[in-house]
C-alpha atoms as a PDB file:
ATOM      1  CA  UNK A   1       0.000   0.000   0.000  1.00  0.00           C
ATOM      2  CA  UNK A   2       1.191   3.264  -0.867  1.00  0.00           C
ATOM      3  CA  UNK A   3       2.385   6.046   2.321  1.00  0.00           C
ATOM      4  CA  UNK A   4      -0.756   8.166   3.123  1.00  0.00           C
ATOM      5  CA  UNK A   5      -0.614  11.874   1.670  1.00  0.00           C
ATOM      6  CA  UNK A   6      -2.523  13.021   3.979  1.00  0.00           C
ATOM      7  CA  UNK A   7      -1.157  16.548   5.090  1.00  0.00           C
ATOM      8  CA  UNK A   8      -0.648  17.154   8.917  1.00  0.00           C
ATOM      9  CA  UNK A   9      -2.685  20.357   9.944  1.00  0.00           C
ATOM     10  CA  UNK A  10      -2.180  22.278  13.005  1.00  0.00           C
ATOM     11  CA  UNK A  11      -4.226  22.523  15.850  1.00  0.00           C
ATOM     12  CA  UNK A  12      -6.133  25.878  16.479  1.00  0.00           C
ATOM     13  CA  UNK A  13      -5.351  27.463  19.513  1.00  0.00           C
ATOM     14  CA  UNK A  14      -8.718  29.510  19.004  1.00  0.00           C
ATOM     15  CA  UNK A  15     -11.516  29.359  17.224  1.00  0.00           C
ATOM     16  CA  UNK A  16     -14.410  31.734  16.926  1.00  0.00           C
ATOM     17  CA  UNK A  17     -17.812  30.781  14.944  1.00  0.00           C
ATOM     18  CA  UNK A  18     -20.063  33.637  14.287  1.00  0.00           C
ATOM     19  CA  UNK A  19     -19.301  35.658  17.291  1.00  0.00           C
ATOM     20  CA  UNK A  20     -21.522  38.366  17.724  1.00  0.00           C
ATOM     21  CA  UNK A  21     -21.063  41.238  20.574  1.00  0.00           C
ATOM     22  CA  UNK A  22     -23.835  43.813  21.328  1.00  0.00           C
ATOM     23  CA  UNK A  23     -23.802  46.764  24.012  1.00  0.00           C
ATOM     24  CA  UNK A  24     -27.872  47.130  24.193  1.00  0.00           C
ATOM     25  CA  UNK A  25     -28.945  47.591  20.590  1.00  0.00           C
ATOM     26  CA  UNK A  26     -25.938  48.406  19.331  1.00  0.00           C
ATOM     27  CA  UNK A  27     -23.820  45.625  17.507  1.00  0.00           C
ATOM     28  CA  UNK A  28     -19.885  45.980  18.182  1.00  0.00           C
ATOM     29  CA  UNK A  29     -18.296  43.272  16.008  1.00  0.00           C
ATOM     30  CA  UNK A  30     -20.606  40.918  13.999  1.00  0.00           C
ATOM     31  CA  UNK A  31     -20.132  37.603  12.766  1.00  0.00           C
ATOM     32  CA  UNK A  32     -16.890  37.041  13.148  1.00  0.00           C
ATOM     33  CA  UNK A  33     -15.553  33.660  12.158  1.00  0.00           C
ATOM     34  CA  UNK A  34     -11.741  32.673  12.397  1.00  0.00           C
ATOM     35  CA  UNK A  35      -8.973  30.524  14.015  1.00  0.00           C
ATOM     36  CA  UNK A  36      -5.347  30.886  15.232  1.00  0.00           C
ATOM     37  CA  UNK A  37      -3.115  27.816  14.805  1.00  0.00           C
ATOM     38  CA  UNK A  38      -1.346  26.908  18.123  1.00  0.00           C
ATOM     39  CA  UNK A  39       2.099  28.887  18.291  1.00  0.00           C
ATOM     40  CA  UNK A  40       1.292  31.311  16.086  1.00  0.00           C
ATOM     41  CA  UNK A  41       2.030  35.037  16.560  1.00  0.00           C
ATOM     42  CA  UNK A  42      -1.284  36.655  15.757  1.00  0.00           C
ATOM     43  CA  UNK A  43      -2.496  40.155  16.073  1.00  0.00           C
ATOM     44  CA  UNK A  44      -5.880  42.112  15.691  1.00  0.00           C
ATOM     45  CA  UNK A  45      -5.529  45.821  14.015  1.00  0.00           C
ATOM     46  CA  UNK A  46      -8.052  48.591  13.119  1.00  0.00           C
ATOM     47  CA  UNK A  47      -8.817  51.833  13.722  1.00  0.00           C
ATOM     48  CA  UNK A  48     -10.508  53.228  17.158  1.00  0.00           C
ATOM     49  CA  UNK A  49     -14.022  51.797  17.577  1.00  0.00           C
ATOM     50  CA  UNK A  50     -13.482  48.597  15.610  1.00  0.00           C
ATOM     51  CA  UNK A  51     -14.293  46.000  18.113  1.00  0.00           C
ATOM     52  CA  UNK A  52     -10.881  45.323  19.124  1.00  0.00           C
ATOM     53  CA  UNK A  53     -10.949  45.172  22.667  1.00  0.00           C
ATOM     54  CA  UNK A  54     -14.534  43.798  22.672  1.00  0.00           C
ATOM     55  CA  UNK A  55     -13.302  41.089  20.674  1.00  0.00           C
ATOM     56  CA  UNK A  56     -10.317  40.394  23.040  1.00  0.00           C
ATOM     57  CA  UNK A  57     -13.021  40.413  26.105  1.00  0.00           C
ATOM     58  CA  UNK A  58     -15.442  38.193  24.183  1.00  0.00           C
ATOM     59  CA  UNK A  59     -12.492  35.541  23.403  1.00  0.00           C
ATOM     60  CA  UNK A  60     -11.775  35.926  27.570  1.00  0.00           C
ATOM     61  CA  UNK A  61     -15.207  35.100  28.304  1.00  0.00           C
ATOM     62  CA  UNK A  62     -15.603  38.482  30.082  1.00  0.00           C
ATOM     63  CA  UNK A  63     -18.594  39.678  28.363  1.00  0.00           C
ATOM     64  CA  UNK A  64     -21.997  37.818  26.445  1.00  0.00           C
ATOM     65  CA  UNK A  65     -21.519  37.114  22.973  1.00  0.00           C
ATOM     66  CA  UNK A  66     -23.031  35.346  20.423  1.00  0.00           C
ATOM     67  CA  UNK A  67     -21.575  32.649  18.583  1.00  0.00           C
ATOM     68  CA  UNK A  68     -19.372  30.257  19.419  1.00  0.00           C
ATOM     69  CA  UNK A  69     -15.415  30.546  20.728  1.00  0.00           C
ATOM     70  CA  UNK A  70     -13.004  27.734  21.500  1.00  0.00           C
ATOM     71  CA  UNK A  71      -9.681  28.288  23.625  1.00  0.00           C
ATOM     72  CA  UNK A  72      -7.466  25.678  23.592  1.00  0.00           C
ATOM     73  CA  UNK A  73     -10.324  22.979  22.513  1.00  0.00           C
ATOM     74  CA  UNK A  74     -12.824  24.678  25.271  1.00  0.00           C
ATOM     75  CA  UNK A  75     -15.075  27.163  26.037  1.00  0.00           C
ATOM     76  CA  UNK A  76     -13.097  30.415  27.682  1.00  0.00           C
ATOM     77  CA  UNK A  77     -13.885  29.562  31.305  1.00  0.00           C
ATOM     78  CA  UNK A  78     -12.179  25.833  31.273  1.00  0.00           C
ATOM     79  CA  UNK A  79      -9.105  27.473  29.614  1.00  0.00           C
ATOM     80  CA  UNK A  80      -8.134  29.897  32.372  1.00  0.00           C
ATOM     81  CA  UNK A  81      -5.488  28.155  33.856  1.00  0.00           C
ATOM     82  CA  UNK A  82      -3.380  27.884  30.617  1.00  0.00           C
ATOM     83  CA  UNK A  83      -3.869  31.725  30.009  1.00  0.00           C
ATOM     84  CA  UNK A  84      -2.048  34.573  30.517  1.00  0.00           C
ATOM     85  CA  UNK A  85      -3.495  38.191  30.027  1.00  0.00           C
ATOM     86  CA  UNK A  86      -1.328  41.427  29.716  1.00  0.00           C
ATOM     87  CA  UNK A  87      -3.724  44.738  30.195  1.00  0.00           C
ATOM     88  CA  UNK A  88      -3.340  47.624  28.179  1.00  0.00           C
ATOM     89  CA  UNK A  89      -2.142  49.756  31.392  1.00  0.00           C
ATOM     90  CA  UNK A  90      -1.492  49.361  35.167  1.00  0.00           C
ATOM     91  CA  UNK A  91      -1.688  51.760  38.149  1.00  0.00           C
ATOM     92  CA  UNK A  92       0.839  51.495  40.550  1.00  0.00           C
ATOM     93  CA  UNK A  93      -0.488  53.577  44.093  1.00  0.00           C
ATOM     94  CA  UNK A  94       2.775  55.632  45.387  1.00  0.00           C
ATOM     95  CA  UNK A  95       1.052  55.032  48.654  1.00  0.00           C
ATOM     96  CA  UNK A  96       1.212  51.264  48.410  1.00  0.00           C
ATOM     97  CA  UNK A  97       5.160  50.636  48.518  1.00  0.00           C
ATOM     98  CA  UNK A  98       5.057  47.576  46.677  1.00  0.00           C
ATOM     99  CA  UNK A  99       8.083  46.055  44.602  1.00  0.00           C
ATOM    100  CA  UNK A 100       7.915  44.065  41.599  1.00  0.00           C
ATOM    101  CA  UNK A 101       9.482  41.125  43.377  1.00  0.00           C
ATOM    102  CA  UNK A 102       6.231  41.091  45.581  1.00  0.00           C
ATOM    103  CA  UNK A 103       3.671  42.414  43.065  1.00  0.00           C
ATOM    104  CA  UNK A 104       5.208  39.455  40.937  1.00  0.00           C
ATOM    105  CA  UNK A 105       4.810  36.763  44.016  1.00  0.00           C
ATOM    106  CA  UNK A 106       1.670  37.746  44.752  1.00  0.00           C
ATOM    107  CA  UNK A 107       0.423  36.215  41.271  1.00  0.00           C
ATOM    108  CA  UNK A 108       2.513  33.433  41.621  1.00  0.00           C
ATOM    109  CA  UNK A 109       0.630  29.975  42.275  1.00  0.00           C
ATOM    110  CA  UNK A 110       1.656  28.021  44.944  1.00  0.00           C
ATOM    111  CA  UNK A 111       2.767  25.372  42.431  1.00  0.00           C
ATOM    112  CA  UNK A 112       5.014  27.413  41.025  1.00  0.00           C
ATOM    113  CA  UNK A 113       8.409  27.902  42.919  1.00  0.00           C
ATOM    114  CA  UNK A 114       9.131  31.532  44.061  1.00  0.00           C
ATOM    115  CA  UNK A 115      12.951  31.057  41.709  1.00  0.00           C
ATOM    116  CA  UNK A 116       9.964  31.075  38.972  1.00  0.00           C
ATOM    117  CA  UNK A 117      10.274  35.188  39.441  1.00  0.00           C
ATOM    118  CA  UNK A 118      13.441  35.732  37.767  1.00  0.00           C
ATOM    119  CA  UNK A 119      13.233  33.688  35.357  1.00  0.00           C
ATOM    120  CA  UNK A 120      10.318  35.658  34.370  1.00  0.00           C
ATOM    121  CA  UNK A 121      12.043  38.648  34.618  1.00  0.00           C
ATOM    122  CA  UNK A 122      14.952  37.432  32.433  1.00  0.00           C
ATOM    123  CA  UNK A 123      12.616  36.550  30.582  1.00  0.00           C
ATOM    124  CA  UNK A 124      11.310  39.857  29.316  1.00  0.00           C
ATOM    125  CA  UNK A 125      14.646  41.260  29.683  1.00  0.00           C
ATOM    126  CA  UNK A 126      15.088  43.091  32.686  1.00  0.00           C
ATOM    127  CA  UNK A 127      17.539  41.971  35.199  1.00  0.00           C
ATOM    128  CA  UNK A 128      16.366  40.094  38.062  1.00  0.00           C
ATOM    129  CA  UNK A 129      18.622  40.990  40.910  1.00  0.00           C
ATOM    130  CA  UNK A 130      18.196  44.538  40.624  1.00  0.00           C
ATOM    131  CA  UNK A 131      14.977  44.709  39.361  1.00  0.00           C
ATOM    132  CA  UNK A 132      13.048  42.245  41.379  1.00  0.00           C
ATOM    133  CA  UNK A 133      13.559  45.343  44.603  1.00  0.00           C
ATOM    134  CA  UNK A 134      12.452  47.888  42.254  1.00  0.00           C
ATOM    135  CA  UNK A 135       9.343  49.850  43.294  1.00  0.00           C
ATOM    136  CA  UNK A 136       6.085  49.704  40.889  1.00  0.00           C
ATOM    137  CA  UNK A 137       5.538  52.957  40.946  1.00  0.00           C
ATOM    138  CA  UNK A 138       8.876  54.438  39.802  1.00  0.00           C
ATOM    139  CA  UNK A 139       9.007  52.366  36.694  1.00  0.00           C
ATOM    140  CA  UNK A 140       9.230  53.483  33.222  1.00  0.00           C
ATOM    141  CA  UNK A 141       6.339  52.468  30.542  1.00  0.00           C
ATOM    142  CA  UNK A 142       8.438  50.037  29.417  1.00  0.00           C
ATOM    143  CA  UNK A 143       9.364  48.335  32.380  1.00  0.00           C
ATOM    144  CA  UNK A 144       6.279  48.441  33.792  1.00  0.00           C
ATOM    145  CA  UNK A 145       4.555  46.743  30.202  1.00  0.00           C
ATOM    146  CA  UNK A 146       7.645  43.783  30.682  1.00  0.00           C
ATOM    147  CA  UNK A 147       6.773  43.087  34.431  1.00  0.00           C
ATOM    148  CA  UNK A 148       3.177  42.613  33.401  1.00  0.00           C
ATOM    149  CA  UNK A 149       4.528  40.598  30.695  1.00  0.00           C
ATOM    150  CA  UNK A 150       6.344  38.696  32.771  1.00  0.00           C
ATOM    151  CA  UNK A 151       2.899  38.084  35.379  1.00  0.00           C
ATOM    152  CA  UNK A 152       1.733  36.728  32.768  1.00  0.00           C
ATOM    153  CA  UNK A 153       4.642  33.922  31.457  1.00  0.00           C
ATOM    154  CA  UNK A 154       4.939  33.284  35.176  1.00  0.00           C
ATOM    155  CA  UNK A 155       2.672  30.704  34.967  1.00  0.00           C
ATOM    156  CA  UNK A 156       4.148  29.789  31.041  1.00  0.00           C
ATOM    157  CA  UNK A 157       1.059  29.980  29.492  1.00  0.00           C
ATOM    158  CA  UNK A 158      -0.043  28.010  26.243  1.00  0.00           C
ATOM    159  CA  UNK A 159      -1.712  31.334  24.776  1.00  0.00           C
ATOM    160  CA  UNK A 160      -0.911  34.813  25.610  1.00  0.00           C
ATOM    161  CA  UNK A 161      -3.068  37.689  25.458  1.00  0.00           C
ATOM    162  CA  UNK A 162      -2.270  41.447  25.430  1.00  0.00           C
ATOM    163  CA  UNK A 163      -4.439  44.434  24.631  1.00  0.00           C
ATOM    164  CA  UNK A 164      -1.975  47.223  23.282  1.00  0.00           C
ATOM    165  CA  UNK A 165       1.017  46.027  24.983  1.00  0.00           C
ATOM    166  CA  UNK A 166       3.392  49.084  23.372  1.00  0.00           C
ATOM    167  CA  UNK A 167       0.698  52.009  24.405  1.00  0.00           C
ATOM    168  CA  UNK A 168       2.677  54.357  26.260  1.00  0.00           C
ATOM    169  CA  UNK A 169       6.191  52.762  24.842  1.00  0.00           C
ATOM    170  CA  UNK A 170       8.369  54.439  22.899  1.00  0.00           C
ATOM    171  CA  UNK A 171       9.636  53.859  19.440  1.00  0.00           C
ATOM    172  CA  UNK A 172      12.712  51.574  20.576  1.00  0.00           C
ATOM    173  CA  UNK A 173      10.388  50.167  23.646  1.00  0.00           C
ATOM    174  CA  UNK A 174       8.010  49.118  20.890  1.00  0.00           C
ATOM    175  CA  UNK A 175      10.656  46.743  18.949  1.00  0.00           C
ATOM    176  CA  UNK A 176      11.850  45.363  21.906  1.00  0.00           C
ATOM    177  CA  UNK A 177       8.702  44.307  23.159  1.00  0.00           C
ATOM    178  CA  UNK A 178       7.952  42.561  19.935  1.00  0.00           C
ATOM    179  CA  UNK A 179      11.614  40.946  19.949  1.00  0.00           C
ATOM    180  CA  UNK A 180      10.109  39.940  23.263  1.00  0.00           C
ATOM    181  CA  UNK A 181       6.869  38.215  22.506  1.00  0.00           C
ATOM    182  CA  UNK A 182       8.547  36.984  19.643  1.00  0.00           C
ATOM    183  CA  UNK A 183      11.271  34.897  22.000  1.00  0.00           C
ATOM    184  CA  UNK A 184       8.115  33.689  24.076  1.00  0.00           C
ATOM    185  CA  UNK A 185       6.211  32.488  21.217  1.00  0.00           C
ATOM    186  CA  UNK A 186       9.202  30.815  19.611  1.00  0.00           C
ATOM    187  CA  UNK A 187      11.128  29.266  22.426  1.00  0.00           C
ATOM    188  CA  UNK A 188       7.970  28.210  24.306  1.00  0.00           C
ATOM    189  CA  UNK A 189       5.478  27.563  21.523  1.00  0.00           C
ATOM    190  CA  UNK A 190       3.380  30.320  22.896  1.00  0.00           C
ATOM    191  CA  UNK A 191       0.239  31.587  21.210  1.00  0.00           C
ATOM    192  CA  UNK A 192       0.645  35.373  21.687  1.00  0.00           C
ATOM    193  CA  UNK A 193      -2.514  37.042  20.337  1.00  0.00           C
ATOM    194  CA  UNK A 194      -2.206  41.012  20.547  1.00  0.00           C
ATOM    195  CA  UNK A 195      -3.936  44.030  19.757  1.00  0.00           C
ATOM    196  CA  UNK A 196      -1.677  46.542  17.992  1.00  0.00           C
ATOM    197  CA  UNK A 197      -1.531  49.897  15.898  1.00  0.00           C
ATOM    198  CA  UNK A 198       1.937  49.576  14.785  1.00  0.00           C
ATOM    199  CA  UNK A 199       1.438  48.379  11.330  1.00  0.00           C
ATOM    200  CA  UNK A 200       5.220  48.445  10.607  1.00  0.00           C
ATOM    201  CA  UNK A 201       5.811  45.624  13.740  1.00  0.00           C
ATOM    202  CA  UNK A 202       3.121  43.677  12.615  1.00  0.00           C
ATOM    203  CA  UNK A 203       4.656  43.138   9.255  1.00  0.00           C
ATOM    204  CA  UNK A 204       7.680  42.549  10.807  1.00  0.00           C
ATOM    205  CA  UNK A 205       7.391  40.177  13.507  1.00  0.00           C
ATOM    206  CA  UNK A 206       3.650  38.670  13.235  1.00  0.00           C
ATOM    207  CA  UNK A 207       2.381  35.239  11.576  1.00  0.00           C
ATOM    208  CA  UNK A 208      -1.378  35.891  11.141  1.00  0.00           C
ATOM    209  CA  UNK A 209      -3.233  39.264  11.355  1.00  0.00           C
ATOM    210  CA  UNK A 210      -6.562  39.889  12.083  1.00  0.00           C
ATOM    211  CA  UNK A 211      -8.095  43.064  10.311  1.00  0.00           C
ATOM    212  CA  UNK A 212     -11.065  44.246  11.894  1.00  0.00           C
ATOM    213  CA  UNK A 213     -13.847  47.236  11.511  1.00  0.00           C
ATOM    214  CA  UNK A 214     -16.791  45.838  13.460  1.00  0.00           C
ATOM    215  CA  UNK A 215     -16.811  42.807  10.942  1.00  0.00           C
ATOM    216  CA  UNK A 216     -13.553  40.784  10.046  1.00  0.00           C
ATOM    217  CA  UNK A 217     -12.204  42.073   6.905  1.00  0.00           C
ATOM    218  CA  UNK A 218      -8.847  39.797   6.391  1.00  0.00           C
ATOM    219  CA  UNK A 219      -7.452  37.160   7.863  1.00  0.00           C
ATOM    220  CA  UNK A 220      -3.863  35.378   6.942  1.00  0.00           C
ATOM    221  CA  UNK A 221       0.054  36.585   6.940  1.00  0.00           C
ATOM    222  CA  UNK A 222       0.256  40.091   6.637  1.00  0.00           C
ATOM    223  CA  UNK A 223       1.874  40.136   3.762  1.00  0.00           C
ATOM    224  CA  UNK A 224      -0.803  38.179   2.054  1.00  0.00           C
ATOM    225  CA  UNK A 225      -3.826  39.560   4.231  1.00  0.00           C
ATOM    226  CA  UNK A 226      -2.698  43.241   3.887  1.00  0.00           C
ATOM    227  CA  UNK A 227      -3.683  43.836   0.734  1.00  0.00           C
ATOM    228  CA  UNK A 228      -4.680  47.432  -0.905  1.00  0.00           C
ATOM    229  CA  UNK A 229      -8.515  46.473  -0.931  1.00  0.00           C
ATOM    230  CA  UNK A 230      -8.137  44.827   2.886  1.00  0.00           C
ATOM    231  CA  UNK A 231      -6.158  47.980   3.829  1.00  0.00           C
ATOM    232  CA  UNK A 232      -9.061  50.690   2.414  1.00  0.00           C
ATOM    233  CA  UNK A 233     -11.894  48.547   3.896  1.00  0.00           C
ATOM    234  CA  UNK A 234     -10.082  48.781   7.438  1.00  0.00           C
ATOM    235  CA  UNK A 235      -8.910  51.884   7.862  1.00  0.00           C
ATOM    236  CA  UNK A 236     -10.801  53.867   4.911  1.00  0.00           C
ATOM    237  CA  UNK A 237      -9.152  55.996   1.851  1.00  0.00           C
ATOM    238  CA  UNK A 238      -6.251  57.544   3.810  1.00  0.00           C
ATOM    239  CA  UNK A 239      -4.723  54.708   4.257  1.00  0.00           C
ATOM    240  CA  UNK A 240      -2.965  55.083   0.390  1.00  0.00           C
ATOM    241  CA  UNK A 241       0.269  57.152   1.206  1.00  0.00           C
ATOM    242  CA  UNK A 242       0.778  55.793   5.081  1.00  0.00           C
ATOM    243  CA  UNK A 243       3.985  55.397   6.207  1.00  0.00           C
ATOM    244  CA  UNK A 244       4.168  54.326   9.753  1.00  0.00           C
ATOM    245  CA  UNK A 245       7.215  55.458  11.603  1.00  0.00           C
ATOM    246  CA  UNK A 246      10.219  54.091  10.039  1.00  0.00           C
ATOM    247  CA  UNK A 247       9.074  51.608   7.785  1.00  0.00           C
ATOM    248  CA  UNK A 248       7.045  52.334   4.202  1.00  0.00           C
ATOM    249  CA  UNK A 249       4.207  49.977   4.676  1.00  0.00           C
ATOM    250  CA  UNK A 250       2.183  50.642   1.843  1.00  0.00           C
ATOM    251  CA  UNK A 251       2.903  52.171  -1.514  1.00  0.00           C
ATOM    252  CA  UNK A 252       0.884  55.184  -2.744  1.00  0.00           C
ATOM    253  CA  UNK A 253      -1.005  53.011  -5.355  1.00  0.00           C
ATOM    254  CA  UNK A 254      -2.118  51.023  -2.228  1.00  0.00           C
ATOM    255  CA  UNK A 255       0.155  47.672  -3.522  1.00  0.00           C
ATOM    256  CA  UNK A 256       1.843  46.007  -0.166  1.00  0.00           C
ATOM    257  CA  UNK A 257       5.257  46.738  -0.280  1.00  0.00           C
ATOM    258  CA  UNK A 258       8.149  44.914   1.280  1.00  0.00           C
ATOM    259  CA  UNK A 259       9.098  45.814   4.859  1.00  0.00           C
ATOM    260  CA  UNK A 260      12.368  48.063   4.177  1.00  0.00           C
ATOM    261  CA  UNK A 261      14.371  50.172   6.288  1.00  0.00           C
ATOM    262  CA  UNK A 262      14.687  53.274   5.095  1.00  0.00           C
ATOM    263  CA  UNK A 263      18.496  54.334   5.083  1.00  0.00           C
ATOM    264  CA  UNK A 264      20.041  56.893   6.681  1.00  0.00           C
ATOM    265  CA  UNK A 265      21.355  59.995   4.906  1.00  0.00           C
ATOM    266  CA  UNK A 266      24.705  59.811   3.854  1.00  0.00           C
END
């Protein structure tokens, strides 16, 4: 008998059938059917008042929807304990002295041996012995996204959520918090979903992009998803001469064009 052909296919780490959101009458995101492979590096763009962070709370199970939405082969609730959720911001209270060695160990499960800490902190960069004694509230942006980051891989979560992980980040802060969701999905096998405006870094580091406004408009790799048509449905006409930061993204006829650096002046 001849070897079976049959093509190995990856499991989905998510999948959402017809998922419907409404606040009263009004419908946020509608109809919205996709997966995410496991280990996949996947994020959700559009512009203000698309549905992203409604859709991030529906896949949570935080709020009703319509539909139906698989994590990890179950419904949201059942998947909790293999999930780890970075928030868009955090307040520290100066009047709370709290370091991130404590704020860190007070998330940590008793299964999970206290040494767990700085390897999480390596993790996401920062150095353990000094930082583990820093106070919350004198953090950076940056710092303060990684320690949240590392909450979250504390537990080493099979998928990874993060609503705007970069807001408040600057330009170099925003690479190297890609570079490090990119180590975490790689090394570990992590699913890292994220919600992110920075088209150029989503070209860049992602493996599937989700292109929302209210309704799913594209799905795939963003070079393949991003398309001029995709593009104008998302974000509207503008869209034609964007260049985002320090990357041309997309070429003034709309056409994709190749993630390039633009060089420095000689």
């Amino acid at each position: 008998m001849p070897a079976s052909s049959k093509k190995h296919s990856t499991p989905a780490a998510i999948r959402a059938k017809g998922v419907t959101v409404r606040y009263g009458t009004h419908i946020v995101i509608r109809d919205l059917s996709f997966s995410i492979d496991e280990g996949a590096f996947a994020a959700i763009i559009g512009p203000n008042g698309s549905g992203k962070s409604t859709l991030m709370r529906a896949l949570l199970g935080l709020i009703p929807y319509e539909g139906r939405i698989e994590l990890l082969g179950n419904v949201p609730q059942r998947a909790y304990g293999r999930i780890g959720y970075v928030p868009q911001s955090f307040y520290a209270d100066p009047h709370i002295p709290m370091d991130v060695g404590e704020f860190l160990n007070l998330a940590r499960p008793s299964h999970i041996p206290r040494h767990s800490i700085k390897e999480a902190l390596g993790e996401v960069g920062l150095n353990p012995t000094l930082m583990q004694y820093a106070s919350l509230h004198t953090l950076s942006g940056g710092q303060r996204q990684r320690v949240l980051i590392a909450r979250a891989v504390l537990c080493k979560p099979d998928l990874l959520f993060l609503d705007e992980p970069s807001a408040g980040v600057d330009i170099q802060g925003e690479e190297t918090l890609y570079e490090i969701l990119h180590h975490i999905q790689s090394d570990h096998g992590t699913t890292v979903v994220m919600i992110s405006h920075e088209i150029d870094l989503v070209v860049k580091h992602v493996t599937q992009v989700l292109c929302l406004n209210n309704c799913l408009v594209c799905s795939g790799p963003p070079r393949e998803a991003l398309t001029a048509s995709a593009m104008q449905k998302t974000f509207g006409s503008h869209y034609s001469r964007h260049t985002i930061k320090q990357h041309s993204i997309i070429h003034e006829t709309g056409e994709l064009l190749a993630l390039q650096e633009r060089k420095s002046s000689m």
